[in-house]
N, C-alpha and C. Protein backbone atom coordinates (compact mmCIF):
# COMPACT_ATOMS: atom_id res chain seq x y z
N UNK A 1 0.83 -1.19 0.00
CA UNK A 1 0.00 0.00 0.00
C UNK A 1 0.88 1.26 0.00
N UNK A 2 2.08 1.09 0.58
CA UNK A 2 2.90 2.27 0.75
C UNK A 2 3.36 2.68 -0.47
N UNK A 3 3.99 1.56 -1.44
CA UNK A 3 5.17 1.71 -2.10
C UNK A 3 3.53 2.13 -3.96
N UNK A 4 2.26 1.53 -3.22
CA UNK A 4 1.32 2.15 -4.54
C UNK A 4 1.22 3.99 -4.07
N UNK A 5 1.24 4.07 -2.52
CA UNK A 5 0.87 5.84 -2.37
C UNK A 5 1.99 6.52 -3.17
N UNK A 6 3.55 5.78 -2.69
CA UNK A 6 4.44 6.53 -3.56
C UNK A 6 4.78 6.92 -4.67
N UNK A 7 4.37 5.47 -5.51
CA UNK A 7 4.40 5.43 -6.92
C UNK A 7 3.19 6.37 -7.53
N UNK A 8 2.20 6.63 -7.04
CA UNK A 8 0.98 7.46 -7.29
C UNK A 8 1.97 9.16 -7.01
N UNK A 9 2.21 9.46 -6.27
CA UNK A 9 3.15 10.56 -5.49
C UNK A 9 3.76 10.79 -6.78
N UNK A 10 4.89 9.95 -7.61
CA UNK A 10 6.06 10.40 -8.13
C UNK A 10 5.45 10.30 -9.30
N UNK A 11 4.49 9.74 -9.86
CA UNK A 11 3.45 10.09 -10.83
C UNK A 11 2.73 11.10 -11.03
N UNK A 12 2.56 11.71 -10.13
CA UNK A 12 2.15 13.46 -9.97
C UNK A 12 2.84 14.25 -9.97
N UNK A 13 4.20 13.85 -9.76
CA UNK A 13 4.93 14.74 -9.62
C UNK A 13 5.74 15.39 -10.89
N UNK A 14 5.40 13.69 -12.08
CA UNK A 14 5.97 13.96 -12.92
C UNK A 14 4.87 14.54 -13.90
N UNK A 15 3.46 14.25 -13.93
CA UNK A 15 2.65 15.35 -14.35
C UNK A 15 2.84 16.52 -14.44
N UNK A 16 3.53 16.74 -13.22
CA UNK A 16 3.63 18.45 -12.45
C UNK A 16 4.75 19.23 -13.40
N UNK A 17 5.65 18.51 -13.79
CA UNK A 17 6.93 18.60 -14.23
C UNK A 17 6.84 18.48 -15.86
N UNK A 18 5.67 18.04 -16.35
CA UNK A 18 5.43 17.50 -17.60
C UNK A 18 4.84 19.44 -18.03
N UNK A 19 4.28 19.54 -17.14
CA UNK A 19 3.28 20.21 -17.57
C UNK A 19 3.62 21.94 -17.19
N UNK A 20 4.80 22.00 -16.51
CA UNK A 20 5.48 23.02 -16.31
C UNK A 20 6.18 23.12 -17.83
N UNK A 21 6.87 22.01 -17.58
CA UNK A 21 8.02 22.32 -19.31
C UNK A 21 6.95 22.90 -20.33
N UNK A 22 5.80 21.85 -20.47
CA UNK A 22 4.92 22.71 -21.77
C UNK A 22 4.36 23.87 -21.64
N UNK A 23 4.01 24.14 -20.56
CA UNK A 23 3.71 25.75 -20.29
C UNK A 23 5.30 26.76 -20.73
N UNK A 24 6.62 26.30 -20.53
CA UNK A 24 8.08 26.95 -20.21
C UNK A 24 8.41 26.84 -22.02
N UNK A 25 7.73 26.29 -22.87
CA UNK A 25 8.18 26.00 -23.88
C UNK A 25 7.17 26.20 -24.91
N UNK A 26 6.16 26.88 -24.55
CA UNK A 26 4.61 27.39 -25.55
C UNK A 26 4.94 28.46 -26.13
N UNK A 27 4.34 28.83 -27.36
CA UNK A 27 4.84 30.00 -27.76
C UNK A 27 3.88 30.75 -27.96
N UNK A 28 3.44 31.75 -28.71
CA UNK A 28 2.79 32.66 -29.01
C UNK A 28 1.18 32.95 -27.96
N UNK A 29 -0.31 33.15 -28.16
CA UNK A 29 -0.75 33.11 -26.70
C UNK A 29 -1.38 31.39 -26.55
N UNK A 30 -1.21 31.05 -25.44
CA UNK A 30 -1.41 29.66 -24.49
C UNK A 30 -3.02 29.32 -24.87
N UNK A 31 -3.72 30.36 -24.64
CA UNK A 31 -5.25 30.15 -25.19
C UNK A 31 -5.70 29.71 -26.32
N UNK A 32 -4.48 29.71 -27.12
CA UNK A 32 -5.03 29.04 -28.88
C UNK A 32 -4.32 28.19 -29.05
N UNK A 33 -3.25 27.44 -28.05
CA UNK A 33 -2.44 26.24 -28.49
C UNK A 33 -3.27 25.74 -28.02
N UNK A 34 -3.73 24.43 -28.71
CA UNK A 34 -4.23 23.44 -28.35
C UNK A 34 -3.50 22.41 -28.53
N UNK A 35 -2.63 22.07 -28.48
CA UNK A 35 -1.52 21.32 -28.01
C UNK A 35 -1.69 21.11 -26.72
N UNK A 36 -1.18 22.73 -26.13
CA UNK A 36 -0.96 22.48 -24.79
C UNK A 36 -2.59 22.27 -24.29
N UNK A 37 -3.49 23.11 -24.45
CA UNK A 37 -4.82 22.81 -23.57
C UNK A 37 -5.52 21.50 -23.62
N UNK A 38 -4.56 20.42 -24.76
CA UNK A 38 -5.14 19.31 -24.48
C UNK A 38 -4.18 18.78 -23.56
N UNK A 39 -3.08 18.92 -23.63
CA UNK A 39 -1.95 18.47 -22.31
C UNK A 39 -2.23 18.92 -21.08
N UNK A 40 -3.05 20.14 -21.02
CA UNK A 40 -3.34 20.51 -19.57
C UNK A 40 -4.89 19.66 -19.24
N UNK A 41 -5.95 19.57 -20.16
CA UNK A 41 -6.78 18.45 -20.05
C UNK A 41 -6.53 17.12 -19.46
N UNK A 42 -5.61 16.71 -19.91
CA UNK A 42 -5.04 15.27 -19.92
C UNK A 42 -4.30 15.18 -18.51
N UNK A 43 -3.63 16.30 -18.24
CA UNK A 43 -3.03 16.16 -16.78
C UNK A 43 -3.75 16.74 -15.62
N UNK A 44 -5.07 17.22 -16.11
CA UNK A 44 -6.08 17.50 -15.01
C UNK A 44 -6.62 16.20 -14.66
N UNK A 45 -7.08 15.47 -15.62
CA UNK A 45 -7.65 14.51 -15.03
C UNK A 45 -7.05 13.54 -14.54
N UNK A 46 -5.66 13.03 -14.99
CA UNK A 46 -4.92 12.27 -14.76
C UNK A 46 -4.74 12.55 -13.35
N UNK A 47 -4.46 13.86 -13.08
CA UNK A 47 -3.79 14.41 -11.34
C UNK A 47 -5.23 14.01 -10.34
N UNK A 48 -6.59 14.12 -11.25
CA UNK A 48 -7.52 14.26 -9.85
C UNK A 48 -7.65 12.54 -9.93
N UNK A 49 -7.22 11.81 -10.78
CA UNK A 49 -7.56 10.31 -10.57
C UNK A 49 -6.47 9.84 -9.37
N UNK A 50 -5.15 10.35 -9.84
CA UNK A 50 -4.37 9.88 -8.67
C UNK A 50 -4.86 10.70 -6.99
N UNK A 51 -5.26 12.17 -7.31
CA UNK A 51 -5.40 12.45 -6.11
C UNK A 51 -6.37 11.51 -5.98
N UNK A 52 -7.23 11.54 -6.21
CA UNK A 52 -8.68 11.00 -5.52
C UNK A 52 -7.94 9.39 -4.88
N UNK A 53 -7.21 8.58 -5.77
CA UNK A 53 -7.19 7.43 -5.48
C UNK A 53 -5.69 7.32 -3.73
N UNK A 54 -5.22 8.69 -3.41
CA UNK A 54 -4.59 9.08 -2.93
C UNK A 54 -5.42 9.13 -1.50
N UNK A 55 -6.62 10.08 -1.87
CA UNK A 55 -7.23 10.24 -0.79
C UNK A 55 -8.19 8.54 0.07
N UNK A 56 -8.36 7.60 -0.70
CA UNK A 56 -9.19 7.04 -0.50
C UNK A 56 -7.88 5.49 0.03
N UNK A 57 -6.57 5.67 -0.56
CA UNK A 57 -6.00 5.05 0.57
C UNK A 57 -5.28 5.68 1.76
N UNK A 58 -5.63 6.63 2.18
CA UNK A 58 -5.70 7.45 3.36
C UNK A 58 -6.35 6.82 4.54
């Protein structure tokens, strides 16, 4: 159970990190790449599945 909270943990973390670079590396305005607003889609939900599944082995 520990070593799934962690692996969930460093999986968010690398979301976090995924999704910084594409914001650090977008060009012109952020509101019409859809590149990135599907990458930020994709790591919204991805982040609330791990949170949620975070909270519920709590």
């Amino acid at each position: 159970l520990l070593r799934k909270e962690e692996e969930l943990k460093i999986e968010l973390a690398k979301l976090e990190d995924q999704l910084l670079e594409d914001l650090a590396n977008a060009t012109g305005n952020i509101l019409e790449n859809k590149e990135l607003l599907e990458s930020l889609n994709k790591t919204k939900e991805k982040s609330a599945t791990i949170t949620s599944a975070l909270e519920e082995s709590a």
